[in-house]
PDB file of N, CA and C in Angstrom:
ATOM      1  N   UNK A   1      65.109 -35.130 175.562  1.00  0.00           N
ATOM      2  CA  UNK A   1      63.997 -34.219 175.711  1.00  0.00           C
ATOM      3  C   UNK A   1      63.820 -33.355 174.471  1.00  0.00           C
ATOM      4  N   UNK A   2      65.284 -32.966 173.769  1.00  0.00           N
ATOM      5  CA  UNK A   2      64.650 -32.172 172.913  1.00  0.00           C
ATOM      6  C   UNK A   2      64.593 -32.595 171.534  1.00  0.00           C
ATOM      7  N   UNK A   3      64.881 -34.352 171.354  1.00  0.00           N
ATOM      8  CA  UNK A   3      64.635 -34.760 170.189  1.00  0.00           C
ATOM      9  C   UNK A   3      63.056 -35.218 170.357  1.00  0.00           C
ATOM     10  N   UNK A   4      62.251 -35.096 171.588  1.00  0.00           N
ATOM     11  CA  UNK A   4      60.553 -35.407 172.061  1.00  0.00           C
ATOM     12  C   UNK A   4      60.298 -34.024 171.594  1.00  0.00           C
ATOM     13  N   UNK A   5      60.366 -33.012 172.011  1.00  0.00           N
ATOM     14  CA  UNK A   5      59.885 -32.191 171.497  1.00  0.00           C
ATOM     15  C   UNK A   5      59.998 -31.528 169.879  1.00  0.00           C
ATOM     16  N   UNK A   6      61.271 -31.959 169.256  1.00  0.00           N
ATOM     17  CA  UNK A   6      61.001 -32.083 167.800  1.00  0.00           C
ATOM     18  C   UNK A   6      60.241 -32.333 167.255  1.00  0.00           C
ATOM     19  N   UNK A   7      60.280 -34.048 167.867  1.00  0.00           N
ATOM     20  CA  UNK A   7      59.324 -34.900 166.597  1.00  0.00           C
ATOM     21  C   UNK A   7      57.665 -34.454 166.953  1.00  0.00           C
ATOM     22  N   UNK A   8      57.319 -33.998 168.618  1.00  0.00           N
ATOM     23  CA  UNK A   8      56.142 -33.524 168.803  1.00  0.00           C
ATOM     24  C   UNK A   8      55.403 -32.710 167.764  1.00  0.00           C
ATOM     25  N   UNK A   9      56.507 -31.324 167.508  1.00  0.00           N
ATOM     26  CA  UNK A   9      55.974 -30.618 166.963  1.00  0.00           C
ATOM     27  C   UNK A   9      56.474 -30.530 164.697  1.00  0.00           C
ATOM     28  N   UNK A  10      56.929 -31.833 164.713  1.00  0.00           N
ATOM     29  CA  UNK A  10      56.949 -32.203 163.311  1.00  0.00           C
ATOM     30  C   UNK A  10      55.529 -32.732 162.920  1.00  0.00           C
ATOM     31  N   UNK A  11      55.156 -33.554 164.057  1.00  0.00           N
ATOM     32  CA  UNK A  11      54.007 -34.136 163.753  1.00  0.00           C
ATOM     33  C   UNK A  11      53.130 -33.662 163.604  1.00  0.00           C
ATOM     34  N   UNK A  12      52.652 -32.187 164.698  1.00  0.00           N
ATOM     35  CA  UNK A  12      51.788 -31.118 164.471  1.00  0.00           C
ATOM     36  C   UNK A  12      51.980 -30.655 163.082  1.00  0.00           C
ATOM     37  N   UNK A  13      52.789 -30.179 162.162  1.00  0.00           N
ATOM     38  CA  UNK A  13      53.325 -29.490 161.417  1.00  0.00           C
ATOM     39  C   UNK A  13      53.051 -30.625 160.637  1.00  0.00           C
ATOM     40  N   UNK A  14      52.831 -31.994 160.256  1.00  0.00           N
ATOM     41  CA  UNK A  14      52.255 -32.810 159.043  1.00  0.00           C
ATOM     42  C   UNK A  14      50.548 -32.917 159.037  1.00  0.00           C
ATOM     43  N   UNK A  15      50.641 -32.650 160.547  1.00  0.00           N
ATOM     44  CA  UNK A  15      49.074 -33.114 160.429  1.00  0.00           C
ATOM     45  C   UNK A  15      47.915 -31.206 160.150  1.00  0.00           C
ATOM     46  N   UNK A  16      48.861 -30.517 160.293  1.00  0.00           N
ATOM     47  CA  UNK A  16      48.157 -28.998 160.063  1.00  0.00           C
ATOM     48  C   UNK A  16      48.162 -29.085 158.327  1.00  0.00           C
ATOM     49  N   UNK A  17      49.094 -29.473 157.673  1.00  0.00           N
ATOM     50  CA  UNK A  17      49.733 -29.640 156.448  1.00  0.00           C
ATOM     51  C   UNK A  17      48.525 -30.571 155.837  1.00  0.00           C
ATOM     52  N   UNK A  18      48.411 -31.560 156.542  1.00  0.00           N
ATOM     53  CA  UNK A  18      47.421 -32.892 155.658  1.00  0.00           C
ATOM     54  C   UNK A  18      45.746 -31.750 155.866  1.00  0.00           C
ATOM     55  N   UNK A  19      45.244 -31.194 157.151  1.00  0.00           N
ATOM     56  CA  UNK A  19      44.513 -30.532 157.297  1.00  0.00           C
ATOM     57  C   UNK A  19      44.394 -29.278 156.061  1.00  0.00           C
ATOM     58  N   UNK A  20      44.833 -28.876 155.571  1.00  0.00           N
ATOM     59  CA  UNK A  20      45.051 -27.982 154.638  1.00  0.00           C
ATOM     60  C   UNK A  20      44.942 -28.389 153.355  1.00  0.00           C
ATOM     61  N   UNK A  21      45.631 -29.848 153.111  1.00  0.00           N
ATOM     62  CA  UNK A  21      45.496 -30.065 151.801  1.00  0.00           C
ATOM     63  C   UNK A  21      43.836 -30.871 151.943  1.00  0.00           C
ATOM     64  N   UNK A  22      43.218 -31.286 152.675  1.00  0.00           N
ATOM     65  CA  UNK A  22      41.953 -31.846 152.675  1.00  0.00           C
ATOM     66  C   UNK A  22      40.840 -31.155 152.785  1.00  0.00           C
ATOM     67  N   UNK A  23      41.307 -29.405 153.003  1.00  0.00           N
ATOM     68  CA  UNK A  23      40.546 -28.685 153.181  1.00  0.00           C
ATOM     69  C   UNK A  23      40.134 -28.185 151.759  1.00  0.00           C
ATOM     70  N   UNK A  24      41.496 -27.906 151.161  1.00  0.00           N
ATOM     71  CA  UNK A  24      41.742 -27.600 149.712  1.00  0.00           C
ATOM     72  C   UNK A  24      41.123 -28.510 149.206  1.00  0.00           C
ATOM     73  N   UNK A  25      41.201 -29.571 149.312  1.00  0.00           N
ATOM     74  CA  UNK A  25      40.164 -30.857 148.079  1.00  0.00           C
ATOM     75  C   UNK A  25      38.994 -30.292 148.297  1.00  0.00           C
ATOM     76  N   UNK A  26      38.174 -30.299 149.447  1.00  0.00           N
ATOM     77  CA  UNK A  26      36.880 -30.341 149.586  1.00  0.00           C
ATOM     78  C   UNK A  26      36.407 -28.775 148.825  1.00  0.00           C
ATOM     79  N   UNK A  27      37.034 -27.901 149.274  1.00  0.00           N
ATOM     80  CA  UNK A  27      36.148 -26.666 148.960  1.00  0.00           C
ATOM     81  C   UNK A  27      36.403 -25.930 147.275  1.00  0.00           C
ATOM     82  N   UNK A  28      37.410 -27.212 146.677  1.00  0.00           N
ATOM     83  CA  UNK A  28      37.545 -27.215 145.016  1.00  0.00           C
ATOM     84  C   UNK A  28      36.737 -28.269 144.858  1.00  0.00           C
ATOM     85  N   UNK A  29      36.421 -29.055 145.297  1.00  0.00           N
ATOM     86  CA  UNK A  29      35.211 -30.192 144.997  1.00  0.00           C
ATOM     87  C   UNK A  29      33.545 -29.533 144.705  1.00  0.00           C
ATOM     88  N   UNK A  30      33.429 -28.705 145.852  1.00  0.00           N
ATOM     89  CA  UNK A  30      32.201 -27.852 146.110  1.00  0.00           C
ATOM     90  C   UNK A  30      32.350 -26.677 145.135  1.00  0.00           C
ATOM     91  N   UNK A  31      33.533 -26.395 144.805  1.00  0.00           N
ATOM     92  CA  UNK A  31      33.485 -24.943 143.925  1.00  0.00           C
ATOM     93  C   UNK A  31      32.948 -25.818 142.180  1.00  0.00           C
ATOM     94  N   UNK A  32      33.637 -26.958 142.010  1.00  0.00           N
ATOM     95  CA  UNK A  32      33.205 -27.262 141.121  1.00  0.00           C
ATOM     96  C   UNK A  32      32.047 -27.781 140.838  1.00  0.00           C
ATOM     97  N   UNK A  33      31.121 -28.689 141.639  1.00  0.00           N
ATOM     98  CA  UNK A  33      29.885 -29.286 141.910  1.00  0.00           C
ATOM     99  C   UNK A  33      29.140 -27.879 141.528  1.00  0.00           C
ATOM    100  N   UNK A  34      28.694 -26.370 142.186  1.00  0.00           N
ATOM    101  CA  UNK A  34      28.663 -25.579 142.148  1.00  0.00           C
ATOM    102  C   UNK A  34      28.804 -24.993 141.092  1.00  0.00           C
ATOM    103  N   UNK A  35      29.952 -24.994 140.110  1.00  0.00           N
ATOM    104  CA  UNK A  35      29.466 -24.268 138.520  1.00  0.00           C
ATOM    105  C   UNK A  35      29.314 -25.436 138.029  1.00  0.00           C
ATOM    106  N   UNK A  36      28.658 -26.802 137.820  1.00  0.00           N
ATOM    107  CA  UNK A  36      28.405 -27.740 136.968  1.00  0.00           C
ATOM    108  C   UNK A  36      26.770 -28.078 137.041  1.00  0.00           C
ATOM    109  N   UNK A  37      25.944 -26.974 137.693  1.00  0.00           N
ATOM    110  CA  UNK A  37      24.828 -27.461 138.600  1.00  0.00           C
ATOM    111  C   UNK A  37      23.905 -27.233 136.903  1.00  0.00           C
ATOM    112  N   UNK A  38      23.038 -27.824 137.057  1.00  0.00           N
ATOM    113  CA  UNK A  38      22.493 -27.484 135.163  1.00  0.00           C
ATOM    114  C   UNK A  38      21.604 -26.028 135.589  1.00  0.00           C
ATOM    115  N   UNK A  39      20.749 -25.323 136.918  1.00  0.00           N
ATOM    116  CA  UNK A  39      20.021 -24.423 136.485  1.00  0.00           C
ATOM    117  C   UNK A  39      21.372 -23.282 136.401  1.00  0.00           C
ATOM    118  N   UNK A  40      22.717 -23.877 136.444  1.00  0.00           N
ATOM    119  CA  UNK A  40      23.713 -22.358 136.489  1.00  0.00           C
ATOM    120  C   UNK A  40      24.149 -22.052 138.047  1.00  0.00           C
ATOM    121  N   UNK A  41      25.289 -21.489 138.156  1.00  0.00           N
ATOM    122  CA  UNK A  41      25.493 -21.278 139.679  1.00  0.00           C
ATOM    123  C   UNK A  41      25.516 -19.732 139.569  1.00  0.00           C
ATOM    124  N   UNK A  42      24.927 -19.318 140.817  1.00  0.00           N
ATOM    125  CA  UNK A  42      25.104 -17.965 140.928  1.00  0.00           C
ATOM    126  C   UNK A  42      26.110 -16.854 141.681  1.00  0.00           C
ATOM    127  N   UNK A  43      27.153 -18.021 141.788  1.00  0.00           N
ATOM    128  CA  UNK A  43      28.246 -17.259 142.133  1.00  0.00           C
ATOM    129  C   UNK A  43      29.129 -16.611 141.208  1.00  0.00           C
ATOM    130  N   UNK A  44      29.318 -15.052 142.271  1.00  0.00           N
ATOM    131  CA  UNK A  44      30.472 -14.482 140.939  1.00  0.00           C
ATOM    132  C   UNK A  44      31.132 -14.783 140.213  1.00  0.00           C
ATOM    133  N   UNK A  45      32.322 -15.829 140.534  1.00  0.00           N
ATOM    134  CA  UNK A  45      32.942 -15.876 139.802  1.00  0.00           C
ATOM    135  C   UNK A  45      33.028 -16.706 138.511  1.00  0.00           C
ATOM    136  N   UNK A  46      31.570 -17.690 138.564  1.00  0.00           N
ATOM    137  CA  UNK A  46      31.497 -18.746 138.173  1.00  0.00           C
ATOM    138  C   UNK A  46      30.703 -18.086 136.477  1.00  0.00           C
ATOM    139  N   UNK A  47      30.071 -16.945 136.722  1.00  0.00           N
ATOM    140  CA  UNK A  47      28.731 -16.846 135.686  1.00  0.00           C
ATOM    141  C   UNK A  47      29.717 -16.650 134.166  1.00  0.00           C
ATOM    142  N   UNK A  48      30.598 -15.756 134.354  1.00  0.00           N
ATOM    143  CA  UNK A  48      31.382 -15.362 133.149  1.00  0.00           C
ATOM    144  C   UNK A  48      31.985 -17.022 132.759  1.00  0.00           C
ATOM    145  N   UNK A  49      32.255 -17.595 132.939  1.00  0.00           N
ATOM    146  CA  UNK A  49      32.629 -18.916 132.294  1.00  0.00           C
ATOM    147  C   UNK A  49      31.799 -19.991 131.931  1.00  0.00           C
ATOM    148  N   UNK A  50      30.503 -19.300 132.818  1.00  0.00           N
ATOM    149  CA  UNK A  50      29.497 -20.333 131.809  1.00  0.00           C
ATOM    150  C   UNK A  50      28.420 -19.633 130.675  1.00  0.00           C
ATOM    151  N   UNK A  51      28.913 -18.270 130.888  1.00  0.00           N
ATOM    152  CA  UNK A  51      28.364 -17.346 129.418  1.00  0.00           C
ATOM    153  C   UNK A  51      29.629 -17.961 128.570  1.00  0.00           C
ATOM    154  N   UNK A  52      30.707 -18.042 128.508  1.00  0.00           N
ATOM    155  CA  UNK A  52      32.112 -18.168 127.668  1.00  0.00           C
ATOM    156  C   UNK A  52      31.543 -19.869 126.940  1.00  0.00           C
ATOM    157  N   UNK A  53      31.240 -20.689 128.019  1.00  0.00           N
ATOM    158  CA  UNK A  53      30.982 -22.068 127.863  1.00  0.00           C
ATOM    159  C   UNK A  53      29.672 -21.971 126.623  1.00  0.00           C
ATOM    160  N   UNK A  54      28.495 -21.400 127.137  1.00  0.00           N
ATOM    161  CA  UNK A  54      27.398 -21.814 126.169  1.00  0.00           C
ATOM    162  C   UNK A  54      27.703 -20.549 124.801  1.00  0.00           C
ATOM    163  N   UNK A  55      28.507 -20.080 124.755  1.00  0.00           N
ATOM    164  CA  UNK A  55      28.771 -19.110 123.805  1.00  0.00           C
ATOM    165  C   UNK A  55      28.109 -17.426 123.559  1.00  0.00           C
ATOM    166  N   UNK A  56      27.539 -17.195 124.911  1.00  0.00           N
ATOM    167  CA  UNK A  56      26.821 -15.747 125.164  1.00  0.00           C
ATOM    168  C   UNK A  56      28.098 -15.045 125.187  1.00  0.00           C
ATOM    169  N   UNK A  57      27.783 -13.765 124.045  1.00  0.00           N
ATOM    170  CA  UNK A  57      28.764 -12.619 124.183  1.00  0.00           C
ATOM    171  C   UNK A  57      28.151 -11.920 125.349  1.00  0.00           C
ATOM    172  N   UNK A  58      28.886 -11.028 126.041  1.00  0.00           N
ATOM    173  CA  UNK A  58      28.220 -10.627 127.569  1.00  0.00           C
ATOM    174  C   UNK A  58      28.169  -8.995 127.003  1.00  0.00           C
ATOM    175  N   UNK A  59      28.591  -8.570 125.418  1.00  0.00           N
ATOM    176  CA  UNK A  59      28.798  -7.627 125.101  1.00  0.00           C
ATOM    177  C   UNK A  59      27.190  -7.515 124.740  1.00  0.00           C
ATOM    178  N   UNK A  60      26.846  -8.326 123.242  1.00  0.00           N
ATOM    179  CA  UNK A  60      25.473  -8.283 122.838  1.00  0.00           C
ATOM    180  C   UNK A  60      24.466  -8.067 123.528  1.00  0.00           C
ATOM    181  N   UNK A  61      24.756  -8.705 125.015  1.00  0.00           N
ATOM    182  CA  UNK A  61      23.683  -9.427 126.066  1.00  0.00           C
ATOM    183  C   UNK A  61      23.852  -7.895 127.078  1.00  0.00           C
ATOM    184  N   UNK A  62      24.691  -7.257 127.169  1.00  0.00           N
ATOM    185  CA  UNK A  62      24.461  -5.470 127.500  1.00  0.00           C
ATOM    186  C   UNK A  62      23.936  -4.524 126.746  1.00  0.00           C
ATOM    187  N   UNK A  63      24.093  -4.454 125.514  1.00  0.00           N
ATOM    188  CA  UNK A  63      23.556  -3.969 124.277  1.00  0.00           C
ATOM    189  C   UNK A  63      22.112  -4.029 124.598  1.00  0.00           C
ATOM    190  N   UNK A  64      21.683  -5.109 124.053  1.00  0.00           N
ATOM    191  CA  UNK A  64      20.452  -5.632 124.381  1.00  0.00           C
ATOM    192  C   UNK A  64      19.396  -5.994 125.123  1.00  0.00           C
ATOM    193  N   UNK A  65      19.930  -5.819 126.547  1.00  0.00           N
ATOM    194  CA  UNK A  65      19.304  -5.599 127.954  1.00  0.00           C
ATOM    195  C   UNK A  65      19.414  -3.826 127.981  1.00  0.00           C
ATOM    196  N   UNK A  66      20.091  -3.261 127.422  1.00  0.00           N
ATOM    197  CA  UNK A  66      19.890  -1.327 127.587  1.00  0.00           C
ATOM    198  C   UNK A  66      18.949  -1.281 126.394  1.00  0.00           C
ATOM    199  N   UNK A  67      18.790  -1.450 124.922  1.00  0.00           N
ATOM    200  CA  UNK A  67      17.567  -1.144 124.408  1.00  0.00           C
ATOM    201  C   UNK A  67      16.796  -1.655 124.848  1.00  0.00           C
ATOM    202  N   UNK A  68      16.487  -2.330 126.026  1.00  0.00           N
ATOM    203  CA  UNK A  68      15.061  -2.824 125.970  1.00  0.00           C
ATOM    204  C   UNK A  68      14.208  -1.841 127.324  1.00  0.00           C
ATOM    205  N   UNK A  69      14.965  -0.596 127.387  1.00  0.00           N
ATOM    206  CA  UNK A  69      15.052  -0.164 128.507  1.00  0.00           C
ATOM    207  C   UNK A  69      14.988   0.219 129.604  1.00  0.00           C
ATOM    208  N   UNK A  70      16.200  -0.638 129.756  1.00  0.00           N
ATOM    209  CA  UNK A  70      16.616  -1.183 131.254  1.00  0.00           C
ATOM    210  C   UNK A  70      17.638   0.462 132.006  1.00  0.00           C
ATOM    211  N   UNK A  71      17.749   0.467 133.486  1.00  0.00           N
ATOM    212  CA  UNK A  71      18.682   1.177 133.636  1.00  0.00           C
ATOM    213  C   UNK A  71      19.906   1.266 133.073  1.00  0.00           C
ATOM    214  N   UNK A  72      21.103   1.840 133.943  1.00  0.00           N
ATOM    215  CA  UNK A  72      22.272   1.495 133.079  1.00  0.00           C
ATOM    216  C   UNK A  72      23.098   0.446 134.087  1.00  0.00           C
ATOM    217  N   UNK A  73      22.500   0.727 135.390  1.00  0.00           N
ATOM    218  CA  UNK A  73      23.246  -0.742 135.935  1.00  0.00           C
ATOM    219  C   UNK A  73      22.853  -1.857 135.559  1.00  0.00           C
ATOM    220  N   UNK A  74      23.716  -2.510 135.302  1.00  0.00           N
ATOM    221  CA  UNK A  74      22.863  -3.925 134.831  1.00  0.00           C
ATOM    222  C   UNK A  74      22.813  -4.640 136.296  1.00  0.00           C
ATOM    223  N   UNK A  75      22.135  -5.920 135.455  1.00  0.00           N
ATOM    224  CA  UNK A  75      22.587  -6.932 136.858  1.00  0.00           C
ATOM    225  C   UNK A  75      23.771  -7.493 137.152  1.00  0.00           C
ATOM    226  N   UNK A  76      23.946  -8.468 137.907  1.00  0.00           N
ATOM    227  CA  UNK A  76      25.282  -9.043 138.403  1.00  0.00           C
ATOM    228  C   UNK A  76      25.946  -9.473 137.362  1.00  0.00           C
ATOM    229  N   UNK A  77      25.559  -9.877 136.632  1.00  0.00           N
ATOM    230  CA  UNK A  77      25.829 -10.982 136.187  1.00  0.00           C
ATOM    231  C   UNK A  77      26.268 -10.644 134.860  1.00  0.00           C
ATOM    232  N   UNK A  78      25.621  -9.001 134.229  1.00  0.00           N
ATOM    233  CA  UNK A  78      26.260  -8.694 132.871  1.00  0.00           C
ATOM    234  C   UNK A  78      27.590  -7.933 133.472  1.00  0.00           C
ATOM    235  N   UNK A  79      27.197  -7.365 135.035  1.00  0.00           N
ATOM    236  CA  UNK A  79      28.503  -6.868 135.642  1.00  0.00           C
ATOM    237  C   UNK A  79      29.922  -8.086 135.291  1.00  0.00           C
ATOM    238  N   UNK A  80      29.634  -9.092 135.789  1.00  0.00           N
ATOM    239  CA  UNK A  80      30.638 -10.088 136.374  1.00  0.00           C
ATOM    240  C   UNK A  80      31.349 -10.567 134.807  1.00  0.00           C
ATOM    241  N   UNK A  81      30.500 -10.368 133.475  1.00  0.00           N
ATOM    242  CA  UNK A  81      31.107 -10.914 132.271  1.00  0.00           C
ATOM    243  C   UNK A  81      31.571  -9.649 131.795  1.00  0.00           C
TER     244      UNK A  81
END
């Protein structure tokens, strides 16, 4: 009886495990699909690495969005670089 209930709950414990790692593929699959999109993705975390990628300083690009004048919050996105 209690080598049935071992292997019961080993098996739970591979298949929560395989559940996890397939969860992990998919939603790094989608995170990447997502910053590779050509109009740009607009998720946080994604914008600063594709200013880094096409070579936008996020410094110039604050500079230059306040003389043109703008408030002092910027948008997200000079926030996020």
């Amino acid at each position: 009886m209690i080598a049935h209930a071992w292997h019961t709950s080993r098996l739970l414990q591979c298949a929560a495990v395989v559940s996890l790692l397939i969860l992990s593929i998919l939603f790094v699959g989608v995170g990447a699909k997502n910053a590779l999109l050509p109009s740009g993705s607009h998720d946080l975390q994604w914008t600063p690495s594709r200013d880094l990628i096409a070579g936008v300083n996020p410094y110039e690009n604050f500079i230059q969005w306040r003389d043109d004048g703008h408030e002092l919050t910027p948008p997200h996105f000079l926030n996020q670089s």
